[in-house]
Structures are given as structure tokens and as C-alpha cells.
Protein backbone atom coordinates (compact mmCIF):
# COMPACT_ATOMS: atom_id res chain seq x y z
CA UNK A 1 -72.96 -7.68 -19.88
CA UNK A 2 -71.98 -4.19 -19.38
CA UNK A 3 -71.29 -4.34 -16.13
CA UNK A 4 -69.25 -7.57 -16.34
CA UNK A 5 -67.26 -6.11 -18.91
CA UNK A 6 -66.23 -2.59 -16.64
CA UNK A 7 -65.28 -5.10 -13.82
CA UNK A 8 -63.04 -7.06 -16.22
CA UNK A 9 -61.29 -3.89 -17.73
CA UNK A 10 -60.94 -2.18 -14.03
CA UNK A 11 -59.12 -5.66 -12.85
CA UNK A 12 -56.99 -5.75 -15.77
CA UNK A 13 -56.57 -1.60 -15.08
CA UNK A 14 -55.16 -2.71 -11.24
CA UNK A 15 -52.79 -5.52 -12.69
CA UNK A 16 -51.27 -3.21 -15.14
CA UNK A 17 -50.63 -0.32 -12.30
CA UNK A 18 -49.64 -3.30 -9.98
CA UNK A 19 -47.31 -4.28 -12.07
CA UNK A 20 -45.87 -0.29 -13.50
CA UNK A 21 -45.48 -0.03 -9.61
CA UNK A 22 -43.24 -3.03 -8.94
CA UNK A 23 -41.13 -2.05 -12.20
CA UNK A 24 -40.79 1.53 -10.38
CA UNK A 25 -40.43 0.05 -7.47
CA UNK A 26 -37.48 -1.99 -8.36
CA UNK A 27 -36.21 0.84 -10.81
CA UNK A 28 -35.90 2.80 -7.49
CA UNK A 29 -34.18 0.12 -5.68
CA UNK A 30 -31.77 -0.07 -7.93
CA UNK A 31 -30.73 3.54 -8.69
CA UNK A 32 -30.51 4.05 -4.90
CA UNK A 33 -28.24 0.97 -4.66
CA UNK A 34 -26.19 2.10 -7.84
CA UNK A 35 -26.15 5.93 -6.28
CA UNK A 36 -25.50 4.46 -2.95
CA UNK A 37 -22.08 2.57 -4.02
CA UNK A 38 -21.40 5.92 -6.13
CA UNK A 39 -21.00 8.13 -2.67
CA UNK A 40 -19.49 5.61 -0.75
CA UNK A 41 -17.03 7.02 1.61
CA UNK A 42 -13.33 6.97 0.54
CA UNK A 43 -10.96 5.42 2.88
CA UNK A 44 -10.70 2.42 5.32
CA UNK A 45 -12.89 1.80 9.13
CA UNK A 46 -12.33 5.03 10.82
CA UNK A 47 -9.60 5.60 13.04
CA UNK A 48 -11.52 6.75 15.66
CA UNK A 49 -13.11 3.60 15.82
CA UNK A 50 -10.11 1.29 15.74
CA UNK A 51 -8.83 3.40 18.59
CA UNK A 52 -11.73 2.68 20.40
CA UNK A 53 -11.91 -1.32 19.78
CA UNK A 54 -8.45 -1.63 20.58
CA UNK A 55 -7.99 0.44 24.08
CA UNK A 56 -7.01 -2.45 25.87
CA UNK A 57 -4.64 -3.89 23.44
CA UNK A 58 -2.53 -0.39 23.46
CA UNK A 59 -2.15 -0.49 26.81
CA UNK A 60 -0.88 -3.71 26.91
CA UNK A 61 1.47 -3.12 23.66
CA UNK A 62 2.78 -0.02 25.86
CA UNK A 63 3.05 -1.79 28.68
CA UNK A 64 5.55 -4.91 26.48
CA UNK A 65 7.65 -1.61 25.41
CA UNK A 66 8.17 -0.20 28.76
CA UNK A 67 9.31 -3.40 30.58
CA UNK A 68 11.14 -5.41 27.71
CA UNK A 69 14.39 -4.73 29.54
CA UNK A 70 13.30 -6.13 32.53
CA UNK A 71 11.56 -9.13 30.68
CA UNK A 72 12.68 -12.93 31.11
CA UNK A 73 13.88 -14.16 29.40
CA UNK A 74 15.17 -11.18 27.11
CA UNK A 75 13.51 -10.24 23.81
CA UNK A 76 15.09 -10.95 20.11
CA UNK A 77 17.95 -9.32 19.35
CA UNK A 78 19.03 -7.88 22.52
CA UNK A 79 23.16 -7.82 23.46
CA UNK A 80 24.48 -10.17 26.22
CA UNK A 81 26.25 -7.42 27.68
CA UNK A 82 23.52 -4.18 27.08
CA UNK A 83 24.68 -1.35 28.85
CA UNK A 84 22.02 0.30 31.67
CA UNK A 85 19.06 1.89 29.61
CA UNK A 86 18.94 5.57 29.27
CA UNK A 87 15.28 7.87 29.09
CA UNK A 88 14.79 9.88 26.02
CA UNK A 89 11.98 11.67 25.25
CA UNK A 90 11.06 13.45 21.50
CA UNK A 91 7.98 16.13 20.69
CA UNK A 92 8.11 15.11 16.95
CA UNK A 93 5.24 17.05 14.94
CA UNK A 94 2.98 15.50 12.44
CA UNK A 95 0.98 16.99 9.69
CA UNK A 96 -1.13 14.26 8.92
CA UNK A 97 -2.70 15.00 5.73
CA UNK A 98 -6.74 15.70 5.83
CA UNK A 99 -8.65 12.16 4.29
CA UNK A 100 -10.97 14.59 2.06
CA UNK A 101 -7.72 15.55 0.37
CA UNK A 102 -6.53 12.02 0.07
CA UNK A 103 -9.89 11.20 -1.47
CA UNK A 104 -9.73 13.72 -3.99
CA UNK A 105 -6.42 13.02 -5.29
CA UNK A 106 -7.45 9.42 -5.22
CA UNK A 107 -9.71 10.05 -8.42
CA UNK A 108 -7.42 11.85 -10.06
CA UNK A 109 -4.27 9.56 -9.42
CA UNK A 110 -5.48 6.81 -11.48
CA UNK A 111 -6.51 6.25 -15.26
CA UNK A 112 -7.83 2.93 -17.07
CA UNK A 113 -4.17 0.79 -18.67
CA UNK A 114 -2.06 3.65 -17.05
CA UNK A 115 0.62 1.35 -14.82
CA UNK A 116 3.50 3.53 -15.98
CA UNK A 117 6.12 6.17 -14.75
CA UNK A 118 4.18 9.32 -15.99
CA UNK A 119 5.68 11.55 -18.53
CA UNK A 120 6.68 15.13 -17.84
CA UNK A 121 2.87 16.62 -19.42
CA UNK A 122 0.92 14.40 -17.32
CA UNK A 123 3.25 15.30 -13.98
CA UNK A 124 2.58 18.56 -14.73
CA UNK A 125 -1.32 18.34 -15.02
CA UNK A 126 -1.39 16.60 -11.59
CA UNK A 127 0.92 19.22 -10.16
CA UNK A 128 -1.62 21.66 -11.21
CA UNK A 129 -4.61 19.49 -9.90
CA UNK A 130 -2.66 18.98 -6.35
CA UNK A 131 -2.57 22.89 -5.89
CA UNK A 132 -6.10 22.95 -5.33
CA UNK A 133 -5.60 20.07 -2.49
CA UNK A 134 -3.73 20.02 0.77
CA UNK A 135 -1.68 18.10 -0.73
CA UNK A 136 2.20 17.84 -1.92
CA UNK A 137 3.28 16.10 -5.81
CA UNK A 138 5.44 13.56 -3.85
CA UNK A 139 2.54 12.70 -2.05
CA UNK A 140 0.04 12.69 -4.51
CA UNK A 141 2.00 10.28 -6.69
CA UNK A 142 2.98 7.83 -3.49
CA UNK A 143 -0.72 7.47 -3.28
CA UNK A 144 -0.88 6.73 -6.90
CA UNK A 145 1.41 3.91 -6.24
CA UNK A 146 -0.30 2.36 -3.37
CA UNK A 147 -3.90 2.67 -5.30
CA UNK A 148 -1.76 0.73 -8.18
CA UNK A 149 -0.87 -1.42 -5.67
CA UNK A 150 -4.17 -2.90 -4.51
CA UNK A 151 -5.22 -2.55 -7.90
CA UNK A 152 -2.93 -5.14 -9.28
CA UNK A 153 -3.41 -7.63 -6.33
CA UNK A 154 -7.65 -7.45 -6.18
CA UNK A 155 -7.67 -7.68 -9.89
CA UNK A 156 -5.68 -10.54 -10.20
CA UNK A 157 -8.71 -12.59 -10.18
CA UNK A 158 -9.95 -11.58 -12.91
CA UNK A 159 -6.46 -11.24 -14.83
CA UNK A 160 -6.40 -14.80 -14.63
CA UNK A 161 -9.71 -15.35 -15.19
CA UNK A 162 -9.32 -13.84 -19.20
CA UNK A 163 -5.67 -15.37 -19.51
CA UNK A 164 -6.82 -17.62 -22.68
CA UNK A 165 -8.60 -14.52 -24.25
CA UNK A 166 -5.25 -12.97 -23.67
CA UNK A 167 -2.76 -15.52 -25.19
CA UNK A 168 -5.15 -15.53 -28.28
CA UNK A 169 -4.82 -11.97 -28.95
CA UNK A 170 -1.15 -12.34 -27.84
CA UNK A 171 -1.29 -14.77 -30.96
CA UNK A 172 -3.35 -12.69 -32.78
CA UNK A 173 -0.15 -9.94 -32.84
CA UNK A 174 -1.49 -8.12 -30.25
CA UNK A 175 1.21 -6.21 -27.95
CA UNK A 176 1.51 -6.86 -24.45
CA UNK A 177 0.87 -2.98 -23.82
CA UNK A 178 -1.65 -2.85 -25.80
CA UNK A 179 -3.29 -5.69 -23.64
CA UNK A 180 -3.15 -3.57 -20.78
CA UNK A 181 -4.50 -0.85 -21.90
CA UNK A 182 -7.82 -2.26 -23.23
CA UNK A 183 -7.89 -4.53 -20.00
CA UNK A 184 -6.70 -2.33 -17.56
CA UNK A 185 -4.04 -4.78 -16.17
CA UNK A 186 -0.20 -4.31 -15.12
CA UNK A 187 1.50 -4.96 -18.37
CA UNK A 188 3.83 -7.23 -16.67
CA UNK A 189 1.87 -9.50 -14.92
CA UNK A 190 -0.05 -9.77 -18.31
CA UNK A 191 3.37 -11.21 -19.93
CA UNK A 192 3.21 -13.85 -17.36
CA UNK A 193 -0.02 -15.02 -17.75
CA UNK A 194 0.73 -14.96 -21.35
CA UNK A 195 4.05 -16.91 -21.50
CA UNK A 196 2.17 -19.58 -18.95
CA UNK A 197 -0.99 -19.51 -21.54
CA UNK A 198 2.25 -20.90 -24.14
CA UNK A 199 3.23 -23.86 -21.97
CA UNK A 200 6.40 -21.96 -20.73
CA UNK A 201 7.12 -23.17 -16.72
CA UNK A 202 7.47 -21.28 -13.82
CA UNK A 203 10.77 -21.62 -13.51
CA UNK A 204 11.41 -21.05 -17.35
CA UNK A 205 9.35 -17.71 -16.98
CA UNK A 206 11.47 -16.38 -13.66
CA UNK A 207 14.05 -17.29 -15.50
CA UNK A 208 14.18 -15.85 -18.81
CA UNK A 209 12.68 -12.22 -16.97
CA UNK A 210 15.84 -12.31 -14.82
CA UNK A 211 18.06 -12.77 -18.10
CA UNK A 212 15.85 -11.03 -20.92
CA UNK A 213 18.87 -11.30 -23.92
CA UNK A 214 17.91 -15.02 -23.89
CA UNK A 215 14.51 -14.51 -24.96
CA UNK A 216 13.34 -15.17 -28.69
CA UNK A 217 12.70 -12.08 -30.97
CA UNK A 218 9.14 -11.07 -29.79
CA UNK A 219 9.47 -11.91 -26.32
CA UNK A 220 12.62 -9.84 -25.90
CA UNK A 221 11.01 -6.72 -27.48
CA UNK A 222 7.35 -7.06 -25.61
CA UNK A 223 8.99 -7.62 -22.52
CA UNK A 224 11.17 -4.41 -22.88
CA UNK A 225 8.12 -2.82 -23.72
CA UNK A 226 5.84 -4.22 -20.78
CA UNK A 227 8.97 -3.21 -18.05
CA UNK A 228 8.90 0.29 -19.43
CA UNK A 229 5.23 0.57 -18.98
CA UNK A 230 4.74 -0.69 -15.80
CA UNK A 231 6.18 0.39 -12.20
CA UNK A 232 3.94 -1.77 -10.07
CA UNK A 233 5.03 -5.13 -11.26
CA UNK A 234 8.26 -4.92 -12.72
CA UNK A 235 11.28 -6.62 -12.29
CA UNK A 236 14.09 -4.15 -11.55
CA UNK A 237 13.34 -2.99 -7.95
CA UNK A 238 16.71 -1.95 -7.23
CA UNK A 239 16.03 2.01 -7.50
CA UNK A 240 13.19 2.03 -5.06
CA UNK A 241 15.38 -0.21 -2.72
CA UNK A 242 18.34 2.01 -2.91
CA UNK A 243 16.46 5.29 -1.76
CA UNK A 244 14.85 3.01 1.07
CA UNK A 245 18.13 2.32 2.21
CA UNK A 246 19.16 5.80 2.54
CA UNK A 247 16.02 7.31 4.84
CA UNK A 248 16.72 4.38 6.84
CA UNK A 249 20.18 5.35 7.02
CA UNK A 250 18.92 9.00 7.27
CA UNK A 251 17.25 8.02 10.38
CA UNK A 252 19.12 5.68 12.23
CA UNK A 253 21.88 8.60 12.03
CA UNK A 254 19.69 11.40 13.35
CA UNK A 255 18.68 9.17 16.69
CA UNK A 256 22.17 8.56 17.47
CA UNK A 257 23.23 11.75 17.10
CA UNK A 258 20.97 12.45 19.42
CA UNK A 259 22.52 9.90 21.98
CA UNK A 260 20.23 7.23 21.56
CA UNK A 261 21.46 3.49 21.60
CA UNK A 262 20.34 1.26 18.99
CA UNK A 263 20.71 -1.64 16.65
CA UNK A 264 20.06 -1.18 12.80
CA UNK A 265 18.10 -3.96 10.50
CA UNK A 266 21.46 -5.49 8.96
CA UNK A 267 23.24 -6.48 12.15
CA UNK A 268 20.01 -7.82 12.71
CA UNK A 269 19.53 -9.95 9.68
CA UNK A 270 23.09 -10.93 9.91
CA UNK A 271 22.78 -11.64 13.24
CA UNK A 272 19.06 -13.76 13.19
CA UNK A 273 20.45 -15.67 10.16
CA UNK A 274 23.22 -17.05 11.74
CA UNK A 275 21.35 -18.48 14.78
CA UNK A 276 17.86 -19.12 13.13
CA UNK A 277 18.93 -19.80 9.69
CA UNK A 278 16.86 -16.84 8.70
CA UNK A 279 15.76 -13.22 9.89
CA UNK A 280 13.01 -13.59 12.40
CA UNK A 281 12.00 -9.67 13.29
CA UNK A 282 14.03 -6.97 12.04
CA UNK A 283 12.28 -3.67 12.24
CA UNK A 284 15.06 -0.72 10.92
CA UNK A 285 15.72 0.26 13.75
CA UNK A 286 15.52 -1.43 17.86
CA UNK A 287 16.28 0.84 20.52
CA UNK A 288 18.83 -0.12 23.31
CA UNK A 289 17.14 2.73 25.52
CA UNK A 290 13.56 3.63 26.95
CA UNK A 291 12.44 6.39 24.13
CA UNK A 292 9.21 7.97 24.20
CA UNK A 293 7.66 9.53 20.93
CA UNK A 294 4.56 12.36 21.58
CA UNK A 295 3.64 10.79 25.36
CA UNK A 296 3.88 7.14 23.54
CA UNK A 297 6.84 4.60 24.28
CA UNK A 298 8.65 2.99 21.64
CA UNK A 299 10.65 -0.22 20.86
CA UNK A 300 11.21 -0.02 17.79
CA UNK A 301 11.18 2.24 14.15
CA UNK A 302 10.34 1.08 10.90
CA UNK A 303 10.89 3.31 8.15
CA UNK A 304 9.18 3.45 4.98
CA UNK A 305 9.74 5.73 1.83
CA UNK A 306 6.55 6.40 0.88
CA UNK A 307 3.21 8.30 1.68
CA UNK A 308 1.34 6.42 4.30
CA UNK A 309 -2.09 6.33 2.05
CA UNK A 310 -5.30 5.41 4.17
CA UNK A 311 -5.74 2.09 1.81
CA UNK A 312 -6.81 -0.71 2.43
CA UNK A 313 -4.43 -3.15 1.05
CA UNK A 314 -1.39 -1.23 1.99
CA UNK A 315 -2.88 -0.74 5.76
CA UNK A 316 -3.08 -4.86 5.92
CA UNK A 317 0.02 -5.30 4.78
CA UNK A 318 1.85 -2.68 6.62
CA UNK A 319 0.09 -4.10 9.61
CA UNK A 320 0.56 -7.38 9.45
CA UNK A 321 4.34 -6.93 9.28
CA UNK A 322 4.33 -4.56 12.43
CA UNK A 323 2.60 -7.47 14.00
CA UNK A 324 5.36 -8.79 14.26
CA UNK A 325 7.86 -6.41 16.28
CA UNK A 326 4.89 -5.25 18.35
CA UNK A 327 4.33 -9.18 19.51
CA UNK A 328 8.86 -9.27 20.30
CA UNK A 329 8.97 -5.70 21.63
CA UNK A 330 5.80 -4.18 22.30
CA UNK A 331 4.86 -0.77 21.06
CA UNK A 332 6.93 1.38 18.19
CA UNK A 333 6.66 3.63 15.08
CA UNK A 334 6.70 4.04 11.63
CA UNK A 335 8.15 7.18 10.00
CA UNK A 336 6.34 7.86 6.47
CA UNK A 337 9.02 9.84 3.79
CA UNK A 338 5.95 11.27 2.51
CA UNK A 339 4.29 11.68 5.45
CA UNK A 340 0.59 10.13 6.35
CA UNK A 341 -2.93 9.96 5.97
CA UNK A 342 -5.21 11.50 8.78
CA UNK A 343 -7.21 8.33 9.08
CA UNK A 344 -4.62 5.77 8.92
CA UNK A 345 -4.13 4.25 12.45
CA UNK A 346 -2.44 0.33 13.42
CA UNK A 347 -2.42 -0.26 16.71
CA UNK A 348 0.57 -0.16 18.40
CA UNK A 349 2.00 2.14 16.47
CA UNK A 350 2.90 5.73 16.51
CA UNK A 351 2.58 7.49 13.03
CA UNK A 352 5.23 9.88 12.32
CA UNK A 353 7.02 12.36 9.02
CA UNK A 354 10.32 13.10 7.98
CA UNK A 355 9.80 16.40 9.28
CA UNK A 356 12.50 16.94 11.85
CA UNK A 357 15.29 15.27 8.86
CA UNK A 358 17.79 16.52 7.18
CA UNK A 359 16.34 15.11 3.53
CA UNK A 360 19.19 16.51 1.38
CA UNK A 361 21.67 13.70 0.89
CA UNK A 362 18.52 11.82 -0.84
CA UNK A 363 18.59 12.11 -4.55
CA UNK A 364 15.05 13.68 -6.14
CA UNK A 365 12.36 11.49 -6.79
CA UNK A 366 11.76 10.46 -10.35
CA UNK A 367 8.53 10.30 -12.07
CA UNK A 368 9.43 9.99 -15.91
């Protein structure tokens, strides 16, 4: 009996270690997932790598740019009566800014329900923080946008997903900013999916936001509220698009002035409208001559007036719109008012500053 009974309590001895292993066991597995997601590496695939997949493509991109004026029949855009292309070639020099530097800033860019322009103390603290970074203010707050950005567009989801817990706090007497800052959603696009959780239409809601004065009482005020606190998904645009007009302006001036012939993106629009009913491809600028940027030819420039950020949903987009002028034209550039991120590469493209500019005759940036 003895005996029976140290066999039974050694069994029950190798089921309870058994079973303390398996619990370590999965304890382990699950702090080395949770640690592994932790250190994941900031940024999108690596350039090097896209270079690599892509070899072929370039070279036949390059190829499109360097015999477009010999192409049949002619690409978009091009005059009946285009003069004899010239040959111009630019040394333009980047300082693409290091992706550890991005990926610092990144973390300190962005705060739970903050979709605002930032006040003066909290411009200041990041202007502090960005000293210790190779990084610039204007830069560090570009990035802040695009992180905003593809925050507002991956999280719609789940915006949508809590719009009737929403509307019944809207009910409640809870403010629309307040909303957003226990949620951690654009303030704006909360108002939406508010006014829809009240039975108001599409329609109705675009257009009461374009003429806010016809809104009742409470509407009125929490939508002068939400705009305020929110510069990803608000309606008045018309600053940013202003200062985007200018650099392009800025730009198109400088290449003529240094004898290159061109068209720039409105006679194009006018132009495409009138025989396709709409614009088709209109990069900011299409070069009339052969130019060659750093060793690389290109067809066309599209400027934008922002940091090029090495993110993801920013990348896709910007891509997928060059897509477009690479498959009329062949090979071009963008030209970053901020400049660019280290890692951020789309075939087909050569990344460039607003280093060689004169910048003056834009106004300063605003970040109130």
C-alpha cells in the first residue's frame, strides 16, 4: 500500500510540473511575441530591397523617358508643333534624412486625441526634442501629419465600428472633442459618424459642413469646435492648397530660368478637360526637353509641400499617383518642401529637396 501510494503522488508530482511547464511555456511565448511586436523596426520594406526587385522595371521606366519624343504615336500632353528637344543636365544634392531619426521623432510626434494644430508650449517642447535628432521642426511636424494621416484612414474601421456608442454619448451631452480625446479619433470624422448615427443623409451632412450658419444650435457650436481641433480631416483645405501652389510655382520658375521647356499642371488640366472631359495625367510639371537629374532622366516633376516621411500609407498613395505619369512618360521626380526620408524609394522616381530654391516668397509655416 505504501508503495502504491508513492507511485500515485510521483504521477500526480509529473502532471503538476507538466502542466507549470506548459503555463511557462506559453507565458514565454507570449512575452517574446508581445516584446517582439515592441522592437519592431520603424519604417516601410527597405529601399535597398525595392531597388533590387525592381532593376528591370527602372530600366525600362528610363528607357520610356529617354525616347518619348521619338514615340508613336506621341505621349499625353505633348504640342503639335514642339520645337527640337534640347539636353539639360542638373547635379541637384539631397540630404535625405537618416530613418533612425525619422523613427525617433515618430514617437514623439504623436499623442492619444491630439489631431490638432499644436499650441505655441507644445511647438516648443518638440523643438527642443528635435535638437537632439538630425532633424529640422518643419520636418518633424510634416511627419506628424503624415503619421495623422494613416492614422485616421487604418482606424476608420474601428471609428465606425463604435459609431452607436458614440451617438449615445453624443446624446448623453458629450462634446464632439471630448469624443476624440477618450477615443483617439479625428474629431471631425467623429461629427460625421455622429450626424449619420441621427438619421441625417449624406448629402444633408456635406451639405450643412460646407454652410455651417445653417446648422441648429449644438451642431453649429460642436462643429466649430471639432474644425478647430482637427487638421487631418477638416474641411477648409484652402491654406495648405495655397502654399502648394506657390512651390509649384517656385519650381516651375527656377527650371525655366534655367532654359528648360516645359508645360505646367493648369494648361494641362485645362487642356485634358477639354478633350477628355476630365484631367487624365497632370504631373506639375512635363518637360518639353531631355533633362537628366543626378545620372537619372526625367519626364516629368511633381512637387509636393511636405516632408517625404518613410510611411506606409503616404508611400502607397504617393505611388500610386506617380503610377500614373511614369506609365504616359516614363521616368521623373518628386521634389519634397521638407525634404525626404533615407528609406523612402518608388520606382521610377528620383527623390529630390528644395535645396537649390529660392524659398523666400513662401509665407512661414503655421503650427498654432
Amino acid at each position: 500500500m505504501e508503495c502504491g501510494r508513492k507511485a500515485t503522488d510521483m504521477s500526480e508530482d509529473r502532471s503538476r510540473d507538466s502542466a507549470k511547464s506548459n503555463s511557462n511555456r506559453k507565458r514565454n511565448h507570449n512575452s517574446n511575441r508581445g516584446n517582439s511586436a515592441s522592437s519592431k523596426r520603424y519604417g516601410t520594406t527597405q529601399k535597398s530591397v525595392i531597388m533590387s526587385k525592381n532593376v528591370a522595371e527602372i530600366k525600362q521606366m528610363n528607357s520610356q523617358a529617354n525616347n518619348r519624343f521619338t514615340t508613336k504615336p506621341k505621349p499625353l500632353a505633348f504640342p503639335d508643333d514642339m520645337e527640337e528637344p534640347n539636353h539639360f543636365s542638373f547635379e541637384w544634392k539631397v540630404l535625405p534624412v537618416a530613418l533612425k531619426a525619422e523613427a525617433a521623432m515618430a514617437g514623439e510626434v504623436i499623442r492619444k486625441g491630439e489631431f490638432g494644430w499644436l499650441d505655441d508650449e507644445r511647438v516648443e517642447e518638440l523643438a527642443q526634442i528635435v535638437k537632439n535628432h538630425d532633424m529640422s521642426l518643419d520636418q518633424a511636424l510634416s511627419l506628424r501629419s503624415a503619421l495623422l494621416q494613416q492614422k485616421t484612414v487604418y482606424g476608420h474601421g474601428r471609428l465606425q465600428s463604435r459609431s452607436k456608442a458614440l451617438a449615445n454619448l453624443y446624446k448623453e451631452g458629450v462634446s464632439v472633442v471630448d469624443l476624440s480625446k477618450r477615443f483617439d479619433f479625428p474629431p471631425m470624422n467623429i461629427f460625421r459618424i455622429v450626424l449619420g448615427e441621427l438619421r441625417w443623409s449624406k448629402s444633408k451632412i456635406k451639405e450643412s459642413l460646407r454652410s455651417p450658419s445653417k446648422l441648429p444650435e449644438r451642431e453649429r457650436k460642436e462643429f466649430e469646435e471639432a474644425e478647430a481641433a482637427d487638421r487631418v480631416s477638416n474641411v477648409d483645405q484652402s491654406e495648405v492648397q495655397v502654399k502648394a501652389d506657390k512651390f509649384e510655382d517656385i519650381l516651375s520658375d527656377w527650371f525655366e530660368q534655367q532654359g528648360v521647356k516645359l508645360r505646367r499642371q493648369p494648361e494641362m488640366v485645362r487642356e485634358q478637360s477639354a478633350q477628355h472631359g476630365r484631367p487624365v495625367a497632370t504631373p506639375d510639371i512635363l518637360f518639353l526637353d531631355h533633362v537628366e537629374i543626378n545620372g537619372n532622366p526625367v519626364a516629368w516633376i511633381d512637387a509636393k509641400h511636405f516632408y517625404g516621411a518613410d510611411v506606409k500609407f503616404q508611400r502607397k498613395k504617393m505611388a500610386s499617383q506617380m503610377s500614373r505619369y511614369i506609365k504616359e512618360w516614363g521616368s521623373g521626380a518628386v521634389v519634397y518642401r521638407h525634404g525626404f526620408s533615407e528609406n523612402l524609394c518608388m520606382p521610377g522616381c528620383t527623390l529630390l529637396d528644395a535645396s537649390p530654391l529660392d524659398l523666400s516668397g513662401l509665407s512661414p509655416e503655421g503650427y498654432d
